[in-house]
Structures are given as C-alpha cells and as structure tokens.
PDB file of N, CA and C in Angstrom:
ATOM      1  N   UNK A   1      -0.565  -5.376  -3.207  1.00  0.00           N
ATOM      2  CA  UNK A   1       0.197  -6.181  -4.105  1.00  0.00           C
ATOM      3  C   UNK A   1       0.893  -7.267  -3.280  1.00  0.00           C
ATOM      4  N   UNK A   2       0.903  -8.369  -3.775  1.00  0.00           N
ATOM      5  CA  UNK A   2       1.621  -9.528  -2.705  1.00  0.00           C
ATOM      6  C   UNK A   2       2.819  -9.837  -3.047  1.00  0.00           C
ATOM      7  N   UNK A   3       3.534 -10.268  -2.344  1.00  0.00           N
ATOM      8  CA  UNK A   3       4.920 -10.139  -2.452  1.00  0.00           C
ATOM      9  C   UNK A   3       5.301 -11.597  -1.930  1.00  0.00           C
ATOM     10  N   UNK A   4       6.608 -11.983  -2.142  1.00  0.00           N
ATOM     11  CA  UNK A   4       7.186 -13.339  -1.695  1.00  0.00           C
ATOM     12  C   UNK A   4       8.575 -13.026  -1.004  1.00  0.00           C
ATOM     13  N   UNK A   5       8.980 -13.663  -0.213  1.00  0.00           N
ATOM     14  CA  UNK A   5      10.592 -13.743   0.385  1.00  0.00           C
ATOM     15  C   UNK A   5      11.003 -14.901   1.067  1.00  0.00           C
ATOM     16  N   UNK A   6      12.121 -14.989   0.019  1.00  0.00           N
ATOM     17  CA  UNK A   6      12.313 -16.742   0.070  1.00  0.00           C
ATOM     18  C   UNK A   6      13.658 -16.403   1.094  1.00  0.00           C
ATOM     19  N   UNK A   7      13.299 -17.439   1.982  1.00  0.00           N
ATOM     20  CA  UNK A   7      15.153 -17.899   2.892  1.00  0.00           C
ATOM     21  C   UNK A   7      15.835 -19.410   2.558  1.00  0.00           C
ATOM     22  N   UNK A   8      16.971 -19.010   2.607  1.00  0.00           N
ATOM     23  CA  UNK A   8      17.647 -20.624   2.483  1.00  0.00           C
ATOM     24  C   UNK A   8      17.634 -21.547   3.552  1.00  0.00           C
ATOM     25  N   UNK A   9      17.526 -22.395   3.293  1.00  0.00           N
ATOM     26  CA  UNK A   9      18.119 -23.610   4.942  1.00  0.00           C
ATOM     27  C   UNK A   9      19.346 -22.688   5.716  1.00  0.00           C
ATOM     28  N   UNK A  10      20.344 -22.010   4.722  1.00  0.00           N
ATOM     29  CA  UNK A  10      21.596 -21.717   5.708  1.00  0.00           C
ATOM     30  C   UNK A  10      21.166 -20.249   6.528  1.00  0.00           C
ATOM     31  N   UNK A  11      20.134 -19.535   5.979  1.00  0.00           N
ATOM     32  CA  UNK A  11      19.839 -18.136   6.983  1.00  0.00           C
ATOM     33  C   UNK A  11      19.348 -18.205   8.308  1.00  0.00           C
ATOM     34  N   UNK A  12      19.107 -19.181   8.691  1.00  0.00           N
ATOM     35  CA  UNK A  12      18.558 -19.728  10.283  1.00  0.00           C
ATOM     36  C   UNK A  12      16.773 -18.821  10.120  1.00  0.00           C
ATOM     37  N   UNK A  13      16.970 -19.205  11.650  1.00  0.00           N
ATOM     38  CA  UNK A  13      15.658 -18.647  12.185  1.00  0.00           C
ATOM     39  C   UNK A  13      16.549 -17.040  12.904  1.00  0.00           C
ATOM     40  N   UNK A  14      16.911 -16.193  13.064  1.00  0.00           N
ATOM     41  CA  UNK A  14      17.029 -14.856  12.988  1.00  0.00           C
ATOM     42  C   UNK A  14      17.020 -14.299  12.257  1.00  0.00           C
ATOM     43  N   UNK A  15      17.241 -14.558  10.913  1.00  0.00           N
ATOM     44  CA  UNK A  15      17.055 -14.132   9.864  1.00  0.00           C
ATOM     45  C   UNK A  15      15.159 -13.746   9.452  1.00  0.00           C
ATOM     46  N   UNK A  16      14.940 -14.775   9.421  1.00  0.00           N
ATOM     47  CA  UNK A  16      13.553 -14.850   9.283  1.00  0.00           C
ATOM     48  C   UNK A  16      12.682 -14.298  10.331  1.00  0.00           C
ATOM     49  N   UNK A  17      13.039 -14.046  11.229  1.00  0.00           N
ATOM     50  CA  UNK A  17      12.318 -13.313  12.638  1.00  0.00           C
ATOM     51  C   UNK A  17      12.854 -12.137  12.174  1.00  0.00           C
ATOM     52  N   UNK A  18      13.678 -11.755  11.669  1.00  0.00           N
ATOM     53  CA  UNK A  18      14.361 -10.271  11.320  1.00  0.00           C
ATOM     54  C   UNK A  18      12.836  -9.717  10.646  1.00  0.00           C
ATOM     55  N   UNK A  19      13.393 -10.232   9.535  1.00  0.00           N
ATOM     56  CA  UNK A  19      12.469 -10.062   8.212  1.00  0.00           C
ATOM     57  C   UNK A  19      10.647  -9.849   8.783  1.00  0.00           C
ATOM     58  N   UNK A  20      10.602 -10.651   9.620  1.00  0.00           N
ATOM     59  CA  UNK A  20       8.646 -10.895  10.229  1.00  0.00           C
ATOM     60  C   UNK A  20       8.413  -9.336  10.810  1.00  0.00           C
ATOM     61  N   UNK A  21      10.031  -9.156  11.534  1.00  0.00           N
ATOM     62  CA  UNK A  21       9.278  -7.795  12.450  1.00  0.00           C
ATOM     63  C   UNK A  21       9.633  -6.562  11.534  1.00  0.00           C
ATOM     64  N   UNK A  22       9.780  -6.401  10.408  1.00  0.00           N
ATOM     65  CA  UNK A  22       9.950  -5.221   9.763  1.00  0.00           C
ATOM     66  C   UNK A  22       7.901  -5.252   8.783  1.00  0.00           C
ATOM     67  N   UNK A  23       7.460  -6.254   8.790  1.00  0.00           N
ATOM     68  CA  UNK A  23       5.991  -6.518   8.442  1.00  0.00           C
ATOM     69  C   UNK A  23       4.972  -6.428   9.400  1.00  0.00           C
ATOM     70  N   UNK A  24       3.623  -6.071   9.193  1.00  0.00           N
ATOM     71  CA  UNK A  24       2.894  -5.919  10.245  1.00  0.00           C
ATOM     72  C   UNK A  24       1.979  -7.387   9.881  1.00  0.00           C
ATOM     73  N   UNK A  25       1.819  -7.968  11.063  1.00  0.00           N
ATOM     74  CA  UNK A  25       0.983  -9.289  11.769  1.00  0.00           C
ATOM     75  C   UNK A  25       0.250  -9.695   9.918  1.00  0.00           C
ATOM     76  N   UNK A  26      -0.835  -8.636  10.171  1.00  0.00           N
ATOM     77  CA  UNK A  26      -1.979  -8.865   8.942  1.00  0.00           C
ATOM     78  C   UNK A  26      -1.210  -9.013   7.718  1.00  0.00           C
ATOM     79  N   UNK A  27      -0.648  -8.172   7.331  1.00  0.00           N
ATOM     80  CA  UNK A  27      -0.023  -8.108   6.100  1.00  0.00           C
ATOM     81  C   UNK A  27       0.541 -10.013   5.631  1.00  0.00           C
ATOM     82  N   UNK A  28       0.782 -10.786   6.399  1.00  0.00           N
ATOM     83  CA  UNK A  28       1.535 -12.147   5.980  1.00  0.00           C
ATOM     84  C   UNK A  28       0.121 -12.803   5.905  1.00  0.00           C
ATOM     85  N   UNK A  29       0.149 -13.037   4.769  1.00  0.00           N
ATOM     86  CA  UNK A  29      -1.104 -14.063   3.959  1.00  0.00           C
ATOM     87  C   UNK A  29      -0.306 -15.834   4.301  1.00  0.00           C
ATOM     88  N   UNK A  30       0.911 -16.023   4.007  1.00  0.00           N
ATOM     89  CA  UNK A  30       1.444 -17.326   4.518  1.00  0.00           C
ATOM     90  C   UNK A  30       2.589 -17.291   4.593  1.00  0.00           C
ATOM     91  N   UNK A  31       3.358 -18.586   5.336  1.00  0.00           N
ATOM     92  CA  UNK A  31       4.368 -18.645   5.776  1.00  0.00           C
ATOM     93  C   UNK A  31       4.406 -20.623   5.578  1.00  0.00           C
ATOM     94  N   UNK A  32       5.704 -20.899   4.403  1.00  0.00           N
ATOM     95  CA  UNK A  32       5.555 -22.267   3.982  1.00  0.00           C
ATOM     96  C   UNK A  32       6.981 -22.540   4.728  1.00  0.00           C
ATOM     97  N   UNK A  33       7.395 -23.328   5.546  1.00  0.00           N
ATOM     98  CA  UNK A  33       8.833 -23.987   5.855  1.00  0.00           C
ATOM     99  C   UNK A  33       8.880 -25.180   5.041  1.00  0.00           C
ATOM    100  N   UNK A  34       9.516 -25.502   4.570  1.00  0.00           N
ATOM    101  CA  UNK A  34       9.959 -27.049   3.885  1.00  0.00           C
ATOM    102  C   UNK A  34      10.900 -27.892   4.860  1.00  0.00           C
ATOM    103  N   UNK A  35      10.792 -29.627   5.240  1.00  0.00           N
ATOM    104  CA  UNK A  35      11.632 -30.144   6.158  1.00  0.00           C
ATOM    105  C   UNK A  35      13.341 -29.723   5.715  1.00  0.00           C
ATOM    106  N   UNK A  36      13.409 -29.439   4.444  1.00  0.00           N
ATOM    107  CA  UNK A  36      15.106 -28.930   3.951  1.00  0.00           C
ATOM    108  C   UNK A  36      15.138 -27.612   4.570  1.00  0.00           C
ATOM    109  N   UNK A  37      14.068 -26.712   5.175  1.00  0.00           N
ATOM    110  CA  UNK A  37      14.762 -25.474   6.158  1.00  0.00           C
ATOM    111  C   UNK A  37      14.223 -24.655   4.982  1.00  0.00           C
ATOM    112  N   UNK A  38      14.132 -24.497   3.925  1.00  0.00           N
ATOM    113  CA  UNK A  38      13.688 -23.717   3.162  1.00  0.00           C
ATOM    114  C   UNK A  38      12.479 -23.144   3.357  1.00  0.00           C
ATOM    115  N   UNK A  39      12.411 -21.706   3.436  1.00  0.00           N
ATOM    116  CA  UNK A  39      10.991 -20.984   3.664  1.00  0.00           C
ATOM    117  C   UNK A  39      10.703 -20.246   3.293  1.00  0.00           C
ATOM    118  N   UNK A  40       9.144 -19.967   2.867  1.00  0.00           N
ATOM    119  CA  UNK A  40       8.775 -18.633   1.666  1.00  0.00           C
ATOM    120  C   UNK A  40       7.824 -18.031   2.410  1.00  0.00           C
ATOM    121  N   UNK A  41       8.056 -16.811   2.290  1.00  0.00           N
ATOM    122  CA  UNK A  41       7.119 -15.939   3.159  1.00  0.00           C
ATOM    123  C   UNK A  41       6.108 -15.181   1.633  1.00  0.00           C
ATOM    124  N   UNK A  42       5.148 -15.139   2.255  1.00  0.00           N
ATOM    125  CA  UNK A  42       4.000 -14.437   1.703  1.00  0.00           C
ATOM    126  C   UNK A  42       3.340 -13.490   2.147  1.00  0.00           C
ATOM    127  N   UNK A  43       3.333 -11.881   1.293  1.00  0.00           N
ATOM    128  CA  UNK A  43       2.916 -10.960   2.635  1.00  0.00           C
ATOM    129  C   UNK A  43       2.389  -9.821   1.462  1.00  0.00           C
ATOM    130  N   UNK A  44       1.635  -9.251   1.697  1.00  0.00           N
ATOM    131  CA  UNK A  44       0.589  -7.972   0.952  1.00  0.00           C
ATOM    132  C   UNK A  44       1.876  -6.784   1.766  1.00  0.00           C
ATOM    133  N   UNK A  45       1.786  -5.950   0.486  1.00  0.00           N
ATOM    134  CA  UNK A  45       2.513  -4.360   0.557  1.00  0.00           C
ATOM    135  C   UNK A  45       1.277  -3.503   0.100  1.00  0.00           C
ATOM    136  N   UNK A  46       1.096  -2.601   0.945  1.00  0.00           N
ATOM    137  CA  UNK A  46      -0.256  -1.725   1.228  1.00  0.00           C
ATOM    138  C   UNK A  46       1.005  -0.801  -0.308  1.00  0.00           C
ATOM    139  N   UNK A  47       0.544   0.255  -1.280  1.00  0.00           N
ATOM    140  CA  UNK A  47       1.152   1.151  -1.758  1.00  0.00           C
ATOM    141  C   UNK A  47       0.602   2.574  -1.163  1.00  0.00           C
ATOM    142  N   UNK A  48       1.711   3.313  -1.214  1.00  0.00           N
ATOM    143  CA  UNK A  48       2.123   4.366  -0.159  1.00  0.00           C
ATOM    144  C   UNK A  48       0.449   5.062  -0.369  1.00  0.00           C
ATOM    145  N   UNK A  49      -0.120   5.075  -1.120  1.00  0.00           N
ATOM    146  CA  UNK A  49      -1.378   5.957  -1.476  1.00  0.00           C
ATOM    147  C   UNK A  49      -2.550   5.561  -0.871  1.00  0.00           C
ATOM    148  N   UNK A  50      -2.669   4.068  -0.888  1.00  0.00           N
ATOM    149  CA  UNK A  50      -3.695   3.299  -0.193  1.00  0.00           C
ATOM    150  C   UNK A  50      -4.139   4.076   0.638  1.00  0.00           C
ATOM    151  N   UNK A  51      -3.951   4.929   1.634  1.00  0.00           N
ATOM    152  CA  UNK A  51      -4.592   5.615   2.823  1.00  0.00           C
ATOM    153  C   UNK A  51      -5.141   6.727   2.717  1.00  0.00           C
ATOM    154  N   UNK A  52      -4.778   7.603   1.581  1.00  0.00           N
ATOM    155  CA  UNK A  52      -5.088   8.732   1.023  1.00  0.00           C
ATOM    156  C   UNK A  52      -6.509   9.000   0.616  1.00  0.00           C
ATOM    157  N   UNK A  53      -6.697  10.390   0.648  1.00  0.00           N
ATOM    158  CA  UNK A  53      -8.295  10.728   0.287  1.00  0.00           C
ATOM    159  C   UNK A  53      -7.712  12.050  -1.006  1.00  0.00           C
ATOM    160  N   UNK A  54      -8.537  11.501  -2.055  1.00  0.00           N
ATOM    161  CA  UNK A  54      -8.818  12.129  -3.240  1.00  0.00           C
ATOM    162  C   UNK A  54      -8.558  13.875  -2.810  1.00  0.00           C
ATOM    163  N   UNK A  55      -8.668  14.694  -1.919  1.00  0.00           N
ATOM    164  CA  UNK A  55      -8.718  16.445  -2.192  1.00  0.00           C
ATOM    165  C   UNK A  55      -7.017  16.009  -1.611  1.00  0.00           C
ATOM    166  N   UNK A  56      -5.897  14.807  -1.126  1.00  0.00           N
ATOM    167  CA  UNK A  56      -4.774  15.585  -1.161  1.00  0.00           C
ATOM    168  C   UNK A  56      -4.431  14.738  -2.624  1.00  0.00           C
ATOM    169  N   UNK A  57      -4.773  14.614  -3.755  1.00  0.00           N
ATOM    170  CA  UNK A  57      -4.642  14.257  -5.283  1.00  0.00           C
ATOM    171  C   UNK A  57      -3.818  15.251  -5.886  1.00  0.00           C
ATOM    172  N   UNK A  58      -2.907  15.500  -6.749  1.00  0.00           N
ATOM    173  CA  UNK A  58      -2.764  16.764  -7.900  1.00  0.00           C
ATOM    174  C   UNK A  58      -3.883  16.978  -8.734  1.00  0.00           C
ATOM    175  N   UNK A  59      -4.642  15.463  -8.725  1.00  0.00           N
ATOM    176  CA  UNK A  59      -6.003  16.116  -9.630  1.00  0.00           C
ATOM    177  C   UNK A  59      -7.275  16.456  -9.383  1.00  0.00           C
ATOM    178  N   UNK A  60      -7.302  16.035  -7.887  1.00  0.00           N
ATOM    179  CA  UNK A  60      -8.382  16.818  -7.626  1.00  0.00           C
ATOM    180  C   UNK A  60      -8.734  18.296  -7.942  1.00  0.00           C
ATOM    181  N   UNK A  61     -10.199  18.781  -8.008  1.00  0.00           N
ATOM    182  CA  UNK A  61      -9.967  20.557  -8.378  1.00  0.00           C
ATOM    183  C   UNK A  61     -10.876  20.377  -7.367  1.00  0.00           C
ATOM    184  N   UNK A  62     -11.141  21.334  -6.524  1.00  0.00           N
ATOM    185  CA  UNK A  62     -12.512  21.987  -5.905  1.00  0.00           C
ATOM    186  C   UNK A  62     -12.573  23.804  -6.473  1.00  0.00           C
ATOM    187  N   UNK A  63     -12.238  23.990  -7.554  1.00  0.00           N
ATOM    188  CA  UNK A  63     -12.413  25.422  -8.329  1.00  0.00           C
ATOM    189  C   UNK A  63     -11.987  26.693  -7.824  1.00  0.00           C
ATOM    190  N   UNK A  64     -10.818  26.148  -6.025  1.00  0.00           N
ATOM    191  CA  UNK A  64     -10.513  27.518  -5.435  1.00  0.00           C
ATOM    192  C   UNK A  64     -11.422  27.413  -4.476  1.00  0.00           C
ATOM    193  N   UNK A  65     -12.642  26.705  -4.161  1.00  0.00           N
ATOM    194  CA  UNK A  65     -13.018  26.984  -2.708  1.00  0.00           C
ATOM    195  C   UNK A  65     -13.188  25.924  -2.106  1.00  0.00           C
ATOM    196  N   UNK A  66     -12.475  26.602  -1.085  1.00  0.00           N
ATOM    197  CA  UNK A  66     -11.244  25.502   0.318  1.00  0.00           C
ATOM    198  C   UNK A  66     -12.801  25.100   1.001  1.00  0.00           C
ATOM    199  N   UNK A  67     -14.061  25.696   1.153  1.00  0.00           N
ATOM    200  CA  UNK A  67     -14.879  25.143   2.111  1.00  0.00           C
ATOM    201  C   UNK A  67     -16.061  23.959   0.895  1.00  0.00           C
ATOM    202  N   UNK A  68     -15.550  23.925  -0.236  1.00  0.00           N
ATOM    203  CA  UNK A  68     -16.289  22.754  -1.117  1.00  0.00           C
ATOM    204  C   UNK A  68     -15.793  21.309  -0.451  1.00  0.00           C
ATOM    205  N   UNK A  69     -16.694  20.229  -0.555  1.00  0.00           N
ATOM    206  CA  UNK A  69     -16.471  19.263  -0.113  1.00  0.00           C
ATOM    207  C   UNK A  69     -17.004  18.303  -1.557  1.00  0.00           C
ATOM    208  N   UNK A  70     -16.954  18.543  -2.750  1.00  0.00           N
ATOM    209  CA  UNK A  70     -16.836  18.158  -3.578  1.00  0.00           C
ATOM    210  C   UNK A  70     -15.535  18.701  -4.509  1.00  0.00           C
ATOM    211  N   UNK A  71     -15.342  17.630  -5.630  1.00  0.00           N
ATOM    212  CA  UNK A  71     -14.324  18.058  -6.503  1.00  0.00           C
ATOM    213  C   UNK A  71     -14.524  17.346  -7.551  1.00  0.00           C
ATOM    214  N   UNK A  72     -13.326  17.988  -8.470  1.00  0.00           N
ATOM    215  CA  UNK A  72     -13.801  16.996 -10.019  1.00  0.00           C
ATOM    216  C   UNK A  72     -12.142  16.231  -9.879  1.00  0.00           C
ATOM    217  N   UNK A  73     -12.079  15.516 -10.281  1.00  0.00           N
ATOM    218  CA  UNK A  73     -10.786  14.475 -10.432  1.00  0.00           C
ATOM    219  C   UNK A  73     -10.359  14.978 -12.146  1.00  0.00           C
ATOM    220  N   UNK A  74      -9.734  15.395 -12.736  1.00  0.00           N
ATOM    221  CA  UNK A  74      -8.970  15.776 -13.620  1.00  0.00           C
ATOM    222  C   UNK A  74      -8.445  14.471 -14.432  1.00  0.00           C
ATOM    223  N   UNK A  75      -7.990  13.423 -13.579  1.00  0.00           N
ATOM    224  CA  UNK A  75      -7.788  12.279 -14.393  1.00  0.00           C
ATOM    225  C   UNK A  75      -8.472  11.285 -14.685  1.00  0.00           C
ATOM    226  N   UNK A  76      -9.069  10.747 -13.794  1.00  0.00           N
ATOM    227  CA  UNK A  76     -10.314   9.605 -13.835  1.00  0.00           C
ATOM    228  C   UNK A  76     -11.733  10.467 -14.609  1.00  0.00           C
ATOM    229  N   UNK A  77     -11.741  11.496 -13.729  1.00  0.00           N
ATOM    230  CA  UNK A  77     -13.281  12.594 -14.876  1.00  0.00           C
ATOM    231  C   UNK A  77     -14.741  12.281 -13.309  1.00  0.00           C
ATOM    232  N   UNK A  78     -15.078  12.933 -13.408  1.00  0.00           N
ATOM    233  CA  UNK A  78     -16.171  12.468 -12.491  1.00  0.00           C
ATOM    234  C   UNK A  78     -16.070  13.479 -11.140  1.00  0.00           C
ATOM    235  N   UNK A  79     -17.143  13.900 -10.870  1.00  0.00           N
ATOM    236  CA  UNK A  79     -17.121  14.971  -9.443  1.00  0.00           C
ATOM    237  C   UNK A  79     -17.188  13.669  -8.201  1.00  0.00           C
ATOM    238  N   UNK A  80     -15.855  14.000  -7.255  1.00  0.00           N
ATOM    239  CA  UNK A  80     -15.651  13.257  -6.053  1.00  0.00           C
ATOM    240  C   UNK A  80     -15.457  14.183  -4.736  1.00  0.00           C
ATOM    241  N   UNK A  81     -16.616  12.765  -3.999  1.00  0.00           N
ATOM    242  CA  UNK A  81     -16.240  14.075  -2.286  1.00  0.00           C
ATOM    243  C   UNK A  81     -14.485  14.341  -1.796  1.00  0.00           C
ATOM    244  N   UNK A  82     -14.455  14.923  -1.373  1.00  0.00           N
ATOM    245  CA  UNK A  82     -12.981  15.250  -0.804  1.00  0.00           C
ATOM    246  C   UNK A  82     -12.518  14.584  -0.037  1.00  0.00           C
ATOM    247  N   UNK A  83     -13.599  13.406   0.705  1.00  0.00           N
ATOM    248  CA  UNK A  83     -12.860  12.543   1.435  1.00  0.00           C
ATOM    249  C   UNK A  83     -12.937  10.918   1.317  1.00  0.00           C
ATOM    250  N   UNK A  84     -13.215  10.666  -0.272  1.00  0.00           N
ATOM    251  CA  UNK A  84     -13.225   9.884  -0.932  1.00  0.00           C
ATOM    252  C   UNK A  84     -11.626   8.904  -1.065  1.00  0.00           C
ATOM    253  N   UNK A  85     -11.689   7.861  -0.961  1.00  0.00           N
ATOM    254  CA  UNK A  85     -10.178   7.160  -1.078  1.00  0.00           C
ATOM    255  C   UNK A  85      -9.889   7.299  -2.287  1.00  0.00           C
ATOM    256  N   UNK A  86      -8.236   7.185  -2.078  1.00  0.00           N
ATOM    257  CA  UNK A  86      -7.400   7.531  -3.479  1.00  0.00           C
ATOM    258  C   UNK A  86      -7.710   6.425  -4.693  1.00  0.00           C
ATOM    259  N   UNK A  87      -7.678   6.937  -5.616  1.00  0.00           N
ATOM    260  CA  UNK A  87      -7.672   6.103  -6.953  1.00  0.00           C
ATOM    261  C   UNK A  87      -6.108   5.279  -7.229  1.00  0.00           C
ATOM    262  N   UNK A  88      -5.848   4.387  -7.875  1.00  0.00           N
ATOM    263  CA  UNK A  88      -4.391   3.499  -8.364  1.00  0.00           C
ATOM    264  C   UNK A  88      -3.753   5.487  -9.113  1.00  0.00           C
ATOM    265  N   UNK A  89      -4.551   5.798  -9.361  1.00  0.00           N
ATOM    266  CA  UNK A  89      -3.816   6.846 -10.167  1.00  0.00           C
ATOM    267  C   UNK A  89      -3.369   8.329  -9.549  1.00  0.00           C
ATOM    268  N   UNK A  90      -3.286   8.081  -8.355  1.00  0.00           N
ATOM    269  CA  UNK A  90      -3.164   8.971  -7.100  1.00  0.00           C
ATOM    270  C   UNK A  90      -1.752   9.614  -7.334  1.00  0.00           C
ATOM    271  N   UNK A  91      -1.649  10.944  -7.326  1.00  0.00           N
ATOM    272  CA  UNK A  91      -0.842  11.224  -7.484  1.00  0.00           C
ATOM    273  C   UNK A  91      -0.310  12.486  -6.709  1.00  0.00           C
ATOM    274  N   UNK A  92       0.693  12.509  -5.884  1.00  0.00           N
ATOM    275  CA  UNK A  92       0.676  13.738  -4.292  1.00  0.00           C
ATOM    276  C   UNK A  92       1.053  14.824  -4.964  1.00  0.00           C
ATOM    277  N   UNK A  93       0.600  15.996  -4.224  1.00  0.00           N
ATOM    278  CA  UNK A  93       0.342  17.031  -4.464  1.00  0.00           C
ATOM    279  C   UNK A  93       2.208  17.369  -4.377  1.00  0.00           C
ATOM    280  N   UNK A  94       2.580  17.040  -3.255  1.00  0.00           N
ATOM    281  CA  UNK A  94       3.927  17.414  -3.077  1.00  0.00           C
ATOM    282  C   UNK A  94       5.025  17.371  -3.886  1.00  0.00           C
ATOM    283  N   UNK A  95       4.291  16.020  -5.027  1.00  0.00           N
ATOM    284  CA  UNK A  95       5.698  15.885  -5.838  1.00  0.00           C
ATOM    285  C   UNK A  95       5.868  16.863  -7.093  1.00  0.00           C
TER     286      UNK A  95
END
C-alpha cells in the first residue's frame, strides 16, 4: 500500500533524514522537494502478512496431519500447498 509524508519548509533536513531511516532504501518509490523547502515523501508499507505462508493461516486445515503439505483454505475455498504465500485475507493463528 503506498503511503505519503509531507514536511514543511520549517522541519529542516533532520527531520526528514529522521523519517528516511525508520524506511527501508526500496520501499521509497519518490522523494519531491519543492524550491519553498516543501517535501513529499513517497514510500510502499509491506502489510504485516505479506511474508507469510498459508499453513501459519487460522484457515488453513491440513485435517490433523502435521506431515501433509497440502491444505484446504477455509476462507478463499481451494486446496493450497503449505508453503504457499498468504492471501489479503490472512489471518494469524495467534490472534
């Protein structure tokens, strides 16, 4: 999801170097300064699930056996390998 973060002319440049190193390199799609000092940052937010594989899901099932490397997804519908990436509808087992 992309995101924006605007600075004023009055936040300087520490401000904005603040802000760069809490983001990783890739993530900033652009970076606009205006001669008035004004600057908008542009930067992609990975969501926390993005990295995830479908068997740690709440909906994954593998039917009780831990050595299946297939499963059925409960919400989407459809048999998925276990180390298949998460769906938008990912939802952790933990919560």
């Amino acid at each position: 999801m992309l995101q924006i973060k605007t600075f004023k002319p009055t936040d300087g440049e520490s401000k904005i170097n603040a802000f760069l190193a809490t983001i990783k390199t890739e993530d900033v799609k652009n970076i606009d300064v205006r001669e008035s000092g004004f600057a908008v940052i542009q930067y992609e937010v990975k969501e926390a699930w993005a990295d995830r594989m479908c068997s740690e899901c709440k909906y994954w099932d593998d039917s009780g056996q831990s050595d299946s490397v297939n499963g059925l997804c409960h919400e989407c519908g459809g048999r998925r390998r276990f180390n298949c990436k998460a769906c938008d509808r990912f939802k952790d087992l933990r919560d």
